[in-house]
PDB file of N, CA and C in Angstrom:
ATOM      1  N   UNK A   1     -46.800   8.829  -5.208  1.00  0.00           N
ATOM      2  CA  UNK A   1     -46.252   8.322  -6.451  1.00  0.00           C
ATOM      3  C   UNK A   1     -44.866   8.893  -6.721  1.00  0.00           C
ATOM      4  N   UNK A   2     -44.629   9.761  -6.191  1.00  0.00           N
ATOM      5  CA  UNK A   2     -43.387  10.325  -6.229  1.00  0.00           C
ATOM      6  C   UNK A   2     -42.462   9.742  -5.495  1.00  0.00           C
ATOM      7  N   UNK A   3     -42.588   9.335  -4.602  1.00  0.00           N
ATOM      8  CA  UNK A   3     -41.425   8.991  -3.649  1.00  0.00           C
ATOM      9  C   UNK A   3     -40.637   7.803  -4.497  1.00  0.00           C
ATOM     10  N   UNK A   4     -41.519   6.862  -4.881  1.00  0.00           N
ATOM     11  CA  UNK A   4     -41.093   5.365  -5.547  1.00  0.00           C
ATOM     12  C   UNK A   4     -39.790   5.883  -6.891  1.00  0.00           C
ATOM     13  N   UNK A   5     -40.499   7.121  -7.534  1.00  0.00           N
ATOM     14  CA  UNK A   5     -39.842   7.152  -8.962  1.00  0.00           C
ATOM     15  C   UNK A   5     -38.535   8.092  -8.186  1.00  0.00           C
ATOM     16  N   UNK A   6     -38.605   8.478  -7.779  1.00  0.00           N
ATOM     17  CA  UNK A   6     -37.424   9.478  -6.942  1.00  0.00           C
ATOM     18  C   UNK A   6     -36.291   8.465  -6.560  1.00  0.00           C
ATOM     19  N   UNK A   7     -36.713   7.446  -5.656  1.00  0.00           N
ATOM     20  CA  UNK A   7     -35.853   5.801  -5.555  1.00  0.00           C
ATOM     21  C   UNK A   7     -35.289   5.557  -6.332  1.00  0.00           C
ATOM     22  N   UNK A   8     -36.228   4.944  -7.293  1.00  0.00           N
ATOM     23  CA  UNK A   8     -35.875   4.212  -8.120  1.00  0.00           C
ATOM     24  C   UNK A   8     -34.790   5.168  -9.612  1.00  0.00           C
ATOM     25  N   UNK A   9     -35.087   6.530  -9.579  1.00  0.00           N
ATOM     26  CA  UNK A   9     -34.338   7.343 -10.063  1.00  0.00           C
ATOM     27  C   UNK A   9     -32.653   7.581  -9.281  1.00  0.00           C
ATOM     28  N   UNK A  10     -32.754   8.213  -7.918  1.00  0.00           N
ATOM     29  CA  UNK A  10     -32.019   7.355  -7.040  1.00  0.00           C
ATOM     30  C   UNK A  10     -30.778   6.319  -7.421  1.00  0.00           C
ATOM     31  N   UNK A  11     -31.527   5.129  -7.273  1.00  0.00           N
ATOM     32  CA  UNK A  11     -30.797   4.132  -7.301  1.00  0.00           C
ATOM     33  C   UNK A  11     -30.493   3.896  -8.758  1.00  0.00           C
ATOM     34  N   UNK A  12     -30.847   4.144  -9.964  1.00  0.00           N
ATOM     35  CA  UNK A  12     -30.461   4.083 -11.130  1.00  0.00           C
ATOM     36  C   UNK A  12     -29.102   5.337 -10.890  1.00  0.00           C
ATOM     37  N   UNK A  13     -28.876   6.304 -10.890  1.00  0.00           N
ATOM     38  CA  UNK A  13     -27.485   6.844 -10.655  1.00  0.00           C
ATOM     39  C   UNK A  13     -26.465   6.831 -10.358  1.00  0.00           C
ATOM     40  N   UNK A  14     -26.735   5.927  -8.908  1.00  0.00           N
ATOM     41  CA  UNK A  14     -25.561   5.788  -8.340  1.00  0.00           C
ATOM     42  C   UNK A  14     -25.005   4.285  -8.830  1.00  0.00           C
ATOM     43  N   UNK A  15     -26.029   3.219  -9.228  1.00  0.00           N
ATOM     44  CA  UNK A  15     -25.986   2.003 -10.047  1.00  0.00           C
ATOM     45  C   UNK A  15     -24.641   2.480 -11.405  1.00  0.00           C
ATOM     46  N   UNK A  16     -25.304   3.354 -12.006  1.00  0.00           N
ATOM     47  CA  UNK A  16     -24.231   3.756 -13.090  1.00  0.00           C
ATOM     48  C   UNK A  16     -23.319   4.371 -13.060  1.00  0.00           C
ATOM     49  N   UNK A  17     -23.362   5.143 -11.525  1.00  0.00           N
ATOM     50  CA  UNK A  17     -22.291   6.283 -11.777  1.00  0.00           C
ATOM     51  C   UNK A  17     -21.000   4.930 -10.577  1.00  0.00           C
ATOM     52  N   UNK A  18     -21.101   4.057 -10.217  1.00  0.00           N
ATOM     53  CA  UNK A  18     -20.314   3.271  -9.798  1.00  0.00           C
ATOM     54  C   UNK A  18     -20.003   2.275 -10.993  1.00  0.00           C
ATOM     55  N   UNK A  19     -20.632   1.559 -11.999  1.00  0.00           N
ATOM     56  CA  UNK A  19     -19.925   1.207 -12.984  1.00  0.00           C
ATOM     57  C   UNK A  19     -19.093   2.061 -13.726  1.00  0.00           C
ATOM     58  N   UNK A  20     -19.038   3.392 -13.968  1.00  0.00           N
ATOM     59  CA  UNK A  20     -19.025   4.168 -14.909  1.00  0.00           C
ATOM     60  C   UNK A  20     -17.368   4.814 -14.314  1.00  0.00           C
ATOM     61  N   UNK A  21     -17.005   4.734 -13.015  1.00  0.00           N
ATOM     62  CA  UNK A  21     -15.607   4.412 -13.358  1.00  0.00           C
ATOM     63  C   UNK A  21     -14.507   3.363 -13.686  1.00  0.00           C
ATOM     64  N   UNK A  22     -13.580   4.034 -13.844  1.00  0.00           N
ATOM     65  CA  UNK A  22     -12.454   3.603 -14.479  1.00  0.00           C
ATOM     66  C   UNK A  22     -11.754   3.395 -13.442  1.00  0.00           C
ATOM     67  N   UNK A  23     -11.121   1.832 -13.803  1.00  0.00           N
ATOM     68  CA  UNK A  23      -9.962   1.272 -12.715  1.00  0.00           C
ATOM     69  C   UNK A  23      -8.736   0.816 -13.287  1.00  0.00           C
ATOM     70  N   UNK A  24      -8.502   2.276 -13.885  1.00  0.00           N
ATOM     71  CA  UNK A  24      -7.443   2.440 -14.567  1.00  0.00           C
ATOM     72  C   UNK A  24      -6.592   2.498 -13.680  1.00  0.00           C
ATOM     73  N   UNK A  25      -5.018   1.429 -13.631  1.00  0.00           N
ATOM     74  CA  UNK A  25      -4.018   1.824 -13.097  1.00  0.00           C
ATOM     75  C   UNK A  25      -2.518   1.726 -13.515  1.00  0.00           C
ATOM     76  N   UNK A  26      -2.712   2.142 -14.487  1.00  0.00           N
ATOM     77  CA  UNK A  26      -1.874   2.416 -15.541  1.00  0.00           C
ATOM     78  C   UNK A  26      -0.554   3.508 -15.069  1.00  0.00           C
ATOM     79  N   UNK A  27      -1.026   4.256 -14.357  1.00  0.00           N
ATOM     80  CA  UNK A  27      -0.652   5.238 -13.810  1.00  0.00           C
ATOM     81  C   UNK A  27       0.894   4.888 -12.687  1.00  0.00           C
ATOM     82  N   UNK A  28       0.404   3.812 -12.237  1.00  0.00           N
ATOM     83  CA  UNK A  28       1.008   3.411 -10.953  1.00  0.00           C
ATOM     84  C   UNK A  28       2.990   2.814 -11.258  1.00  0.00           C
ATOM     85  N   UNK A  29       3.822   3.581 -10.502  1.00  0.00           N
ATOM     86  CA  UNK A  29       4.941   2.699 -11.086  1.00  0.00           C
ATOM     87  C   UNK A  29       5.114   1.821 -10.598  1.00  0.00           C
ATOM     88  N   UNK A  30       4.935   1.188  -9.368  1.00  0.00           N
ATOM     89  CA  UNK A  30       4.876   0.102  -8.819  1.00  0.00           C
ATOM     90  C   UNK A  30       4.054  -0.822  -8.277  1.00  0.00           C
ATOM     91  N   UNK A  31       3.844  -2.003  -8.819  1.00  0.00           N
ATOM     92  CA  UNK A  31       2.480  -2.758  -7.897  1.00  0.00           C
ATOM     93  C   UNK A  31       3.049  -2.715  -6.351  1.00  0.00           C
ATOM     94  N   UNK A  32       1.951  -2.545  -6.050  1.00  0.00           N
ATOM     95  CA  UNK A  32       2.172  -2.382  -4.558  1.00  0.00           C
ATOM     96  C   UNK A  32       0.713  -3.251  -3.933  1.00  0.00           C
ATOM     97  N   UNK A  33       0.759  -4.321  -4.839  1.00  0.00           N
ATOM     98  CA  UNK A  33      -0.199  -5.255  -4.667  1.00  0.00           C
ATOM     99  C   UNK A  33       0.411  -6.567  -3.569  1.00  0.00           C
ATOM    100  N   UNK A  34       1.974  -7.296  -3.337  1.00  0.00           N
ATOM    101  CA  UNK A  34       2.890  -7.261  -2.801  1.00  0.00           C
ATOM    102  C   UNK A  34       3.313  -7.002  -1.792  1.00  0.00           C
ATOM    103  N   UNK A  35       4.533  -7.244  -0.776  1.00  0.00           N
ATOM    104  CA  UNK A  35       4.972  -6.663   0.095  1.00  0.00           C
ATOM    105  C   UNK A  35       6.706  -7.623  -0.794  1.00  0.00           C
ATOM    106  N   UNK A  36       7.375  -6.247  -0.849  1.00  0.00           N
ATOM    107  CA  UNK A  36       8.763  -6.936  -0.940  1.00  0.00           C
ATOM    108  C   UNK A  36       9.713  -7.136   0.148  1.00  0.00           C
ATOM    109  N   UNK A  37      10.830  -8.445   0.311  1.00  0.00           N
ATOM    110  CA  UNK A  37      11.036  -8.746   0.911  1.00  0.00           C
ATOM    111  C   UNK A  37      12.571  -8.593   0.515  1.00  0.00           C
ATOM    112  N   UNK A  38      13.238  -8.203   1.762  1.00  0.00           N
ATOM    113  CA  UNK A  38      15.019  -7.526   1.707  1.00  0.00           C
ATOM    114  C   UNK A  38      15.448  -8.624   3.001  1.00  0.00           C
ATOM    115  N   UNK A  39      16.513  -9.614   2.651  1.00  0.00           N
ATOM    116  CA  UNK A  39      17.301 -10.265   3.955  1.00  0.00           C
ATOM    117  C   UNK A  39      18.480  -9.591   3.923  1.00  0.00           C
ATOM    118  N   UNK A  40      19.073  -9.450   4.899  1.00  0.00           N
ATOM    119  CA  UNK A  40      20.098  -8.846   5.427  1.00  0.00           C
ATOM    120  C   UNK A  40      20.914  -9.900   6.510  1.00  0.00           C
ATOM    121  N   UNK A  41      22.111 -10.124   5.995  1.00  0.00           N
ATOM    122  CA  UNK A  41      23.179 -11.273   6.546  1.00  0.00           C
ATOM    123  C   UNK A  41      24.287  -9.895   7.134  1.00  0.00           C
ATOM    124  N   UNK A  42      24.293 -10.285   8.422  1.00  0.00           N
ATOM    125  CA  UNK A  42      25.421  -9.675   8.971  1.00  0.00           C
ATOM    126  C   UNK A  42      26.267 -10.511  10.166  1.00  0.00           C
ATOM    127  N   UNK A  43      27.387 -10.267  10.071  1.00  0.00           N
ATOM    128  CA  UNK A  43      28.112 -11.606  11.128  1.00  0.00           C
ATOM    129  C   UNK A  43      27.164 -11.194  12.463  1.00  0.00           C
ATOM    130  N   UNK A  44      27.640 -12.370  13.292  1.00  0.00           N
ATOM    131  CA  UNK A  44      27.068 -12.001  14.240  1.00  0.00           C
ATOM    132  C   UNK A  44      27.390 -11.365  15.130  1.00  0.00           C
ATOM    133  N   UNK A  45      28.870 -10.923  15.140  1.00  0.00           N
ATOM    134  CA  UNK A  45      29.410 -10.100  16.456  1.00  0.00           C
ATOM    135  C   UNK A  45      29.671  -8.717  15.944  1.00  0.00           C
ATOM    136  N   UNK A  46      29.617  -8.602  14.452  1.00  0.00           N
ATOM    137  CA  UNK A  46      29.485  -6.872  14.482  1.00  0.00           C
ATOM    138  C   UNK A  46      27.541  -6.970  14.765  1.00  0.00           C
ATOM    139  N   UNK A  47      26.691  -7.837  14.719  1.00  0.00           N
ATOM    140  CA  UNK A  47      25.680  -7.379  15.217  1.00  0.00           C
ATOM    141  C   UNK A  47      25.990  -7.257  16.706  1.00  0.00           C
ATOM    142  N   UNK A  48      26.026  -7.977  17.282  1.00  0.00           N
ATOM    143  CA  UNK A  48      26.265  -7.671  18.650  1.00  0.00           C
ATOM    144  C   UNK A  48      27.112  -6.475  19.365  1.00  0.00           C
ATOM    145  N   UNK A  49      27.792  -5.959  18.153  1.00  0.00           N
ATOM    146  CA  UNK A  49      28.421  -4.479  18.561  1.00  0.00           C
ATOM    147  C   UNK A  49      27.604  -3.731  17.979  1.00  0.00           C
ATOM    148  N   UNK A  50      26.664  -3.572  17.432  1.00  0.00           N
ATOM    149  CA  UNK A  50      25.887  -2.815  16.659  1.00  0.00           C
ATOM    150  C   UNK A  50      24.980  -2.660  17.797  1.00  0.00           C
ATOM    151  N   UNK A  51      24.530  -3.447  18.552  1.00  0.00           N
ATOM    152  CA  UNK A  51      23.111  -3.411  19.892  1.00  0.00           C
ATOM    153  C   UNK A  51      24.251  -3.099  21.134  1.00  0.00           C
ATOM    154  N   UNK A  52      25.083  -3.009  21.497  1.00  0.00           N
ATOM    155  CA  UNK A  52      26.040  -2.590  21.913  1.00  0.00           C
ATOM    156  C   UNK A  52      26.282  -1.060  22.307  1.00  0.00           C
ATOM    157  N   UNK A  53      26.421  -0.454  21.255  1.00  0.00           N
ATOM    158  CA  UNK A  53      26.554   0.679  20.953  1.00  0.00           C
ATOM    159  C   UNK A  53      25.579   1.545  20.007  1.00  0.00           C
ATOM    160  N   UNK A  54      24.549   1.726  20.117  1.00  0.00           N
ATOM    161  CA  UNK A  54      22.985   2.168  19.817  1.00  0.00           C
ATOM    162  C   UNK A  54      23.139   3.635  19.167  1.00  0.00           C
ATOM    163  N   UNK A  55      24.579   4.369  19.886  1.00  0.00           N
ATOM    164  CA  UNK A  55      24.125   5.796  19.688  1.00  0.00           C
ATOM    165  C   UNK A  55      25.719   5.562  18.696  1.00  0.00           C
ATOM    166  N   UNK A  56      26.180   4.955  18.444  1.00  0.00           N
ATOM    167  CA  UNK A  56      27.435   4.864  17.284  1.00  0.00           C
ATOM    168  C   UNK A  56      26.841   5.329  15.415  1.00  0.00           C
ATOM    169  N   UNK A  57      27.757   6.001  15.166  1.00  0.00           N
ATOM    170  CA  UNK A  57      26.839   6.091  13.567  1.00  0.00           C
ATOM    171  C   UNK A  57      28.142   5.477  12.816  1.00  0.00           C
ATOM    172  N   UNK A  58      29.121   4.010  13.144  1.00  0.00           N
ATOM    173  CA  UNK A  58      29.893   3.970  12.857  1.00  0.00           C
ATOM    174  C   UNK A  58      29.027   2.859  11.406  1.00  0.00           C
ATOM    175  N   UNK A  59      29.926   2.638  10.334  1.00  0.00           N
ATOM    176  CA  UNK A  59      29.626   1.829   8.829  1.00  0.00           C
ATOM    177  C   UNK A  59      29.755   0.497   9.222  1.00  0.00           C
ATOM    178  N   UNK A  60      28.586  -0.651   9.201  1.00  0.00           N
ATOM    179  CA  UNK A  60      29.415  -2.026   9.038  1.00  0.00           C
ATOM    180  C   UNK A  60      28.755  -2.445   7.582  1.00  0.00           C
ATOM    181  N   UNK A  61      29.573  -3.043   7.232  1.00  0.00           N
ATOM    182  CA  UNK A  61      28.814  -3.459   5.637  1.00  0.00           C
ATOM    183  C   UNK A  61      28.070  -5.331   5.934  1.00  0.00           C
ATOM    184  N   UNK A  62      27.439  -5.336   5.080  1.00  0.00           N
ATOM    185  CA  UNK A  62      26.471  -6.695   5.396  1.00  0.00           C
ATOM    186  C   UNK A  62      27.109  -7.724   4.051  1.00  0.00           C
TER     187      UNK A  62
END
């Protein structure tokens, strides 16, 4: 007779203790529900000097 109420005690806990949080996300500064998306336009022949020269840390602006 024990085993059943032990279960069923059991499963009443974890039943409540999984409603019983909070999915609070209030917290969060950014949804990160999303994936954001960045295009980047660069001519095409400073790209091609850019794959060119791999180990350059020279500036091209986009």
């Amino acid at each position: 007779m024990k085993n059943p109420t032990l279960l069923l005690s059991f499963s009443l806990i974890i039943t409540l203790s999984t409603f019983a949080q909070n999915n609070d996300e209030s917290w969060k500064l950014y949804d990160d529900n999303t994936v954001a998306r960045v295009d980047i336009y660069i001519d095409p022949s400073s790209l091609e000097w850019i794959y060119n020269n791999v180990e350059s840390d020279s500036l091209h602006f986009a």
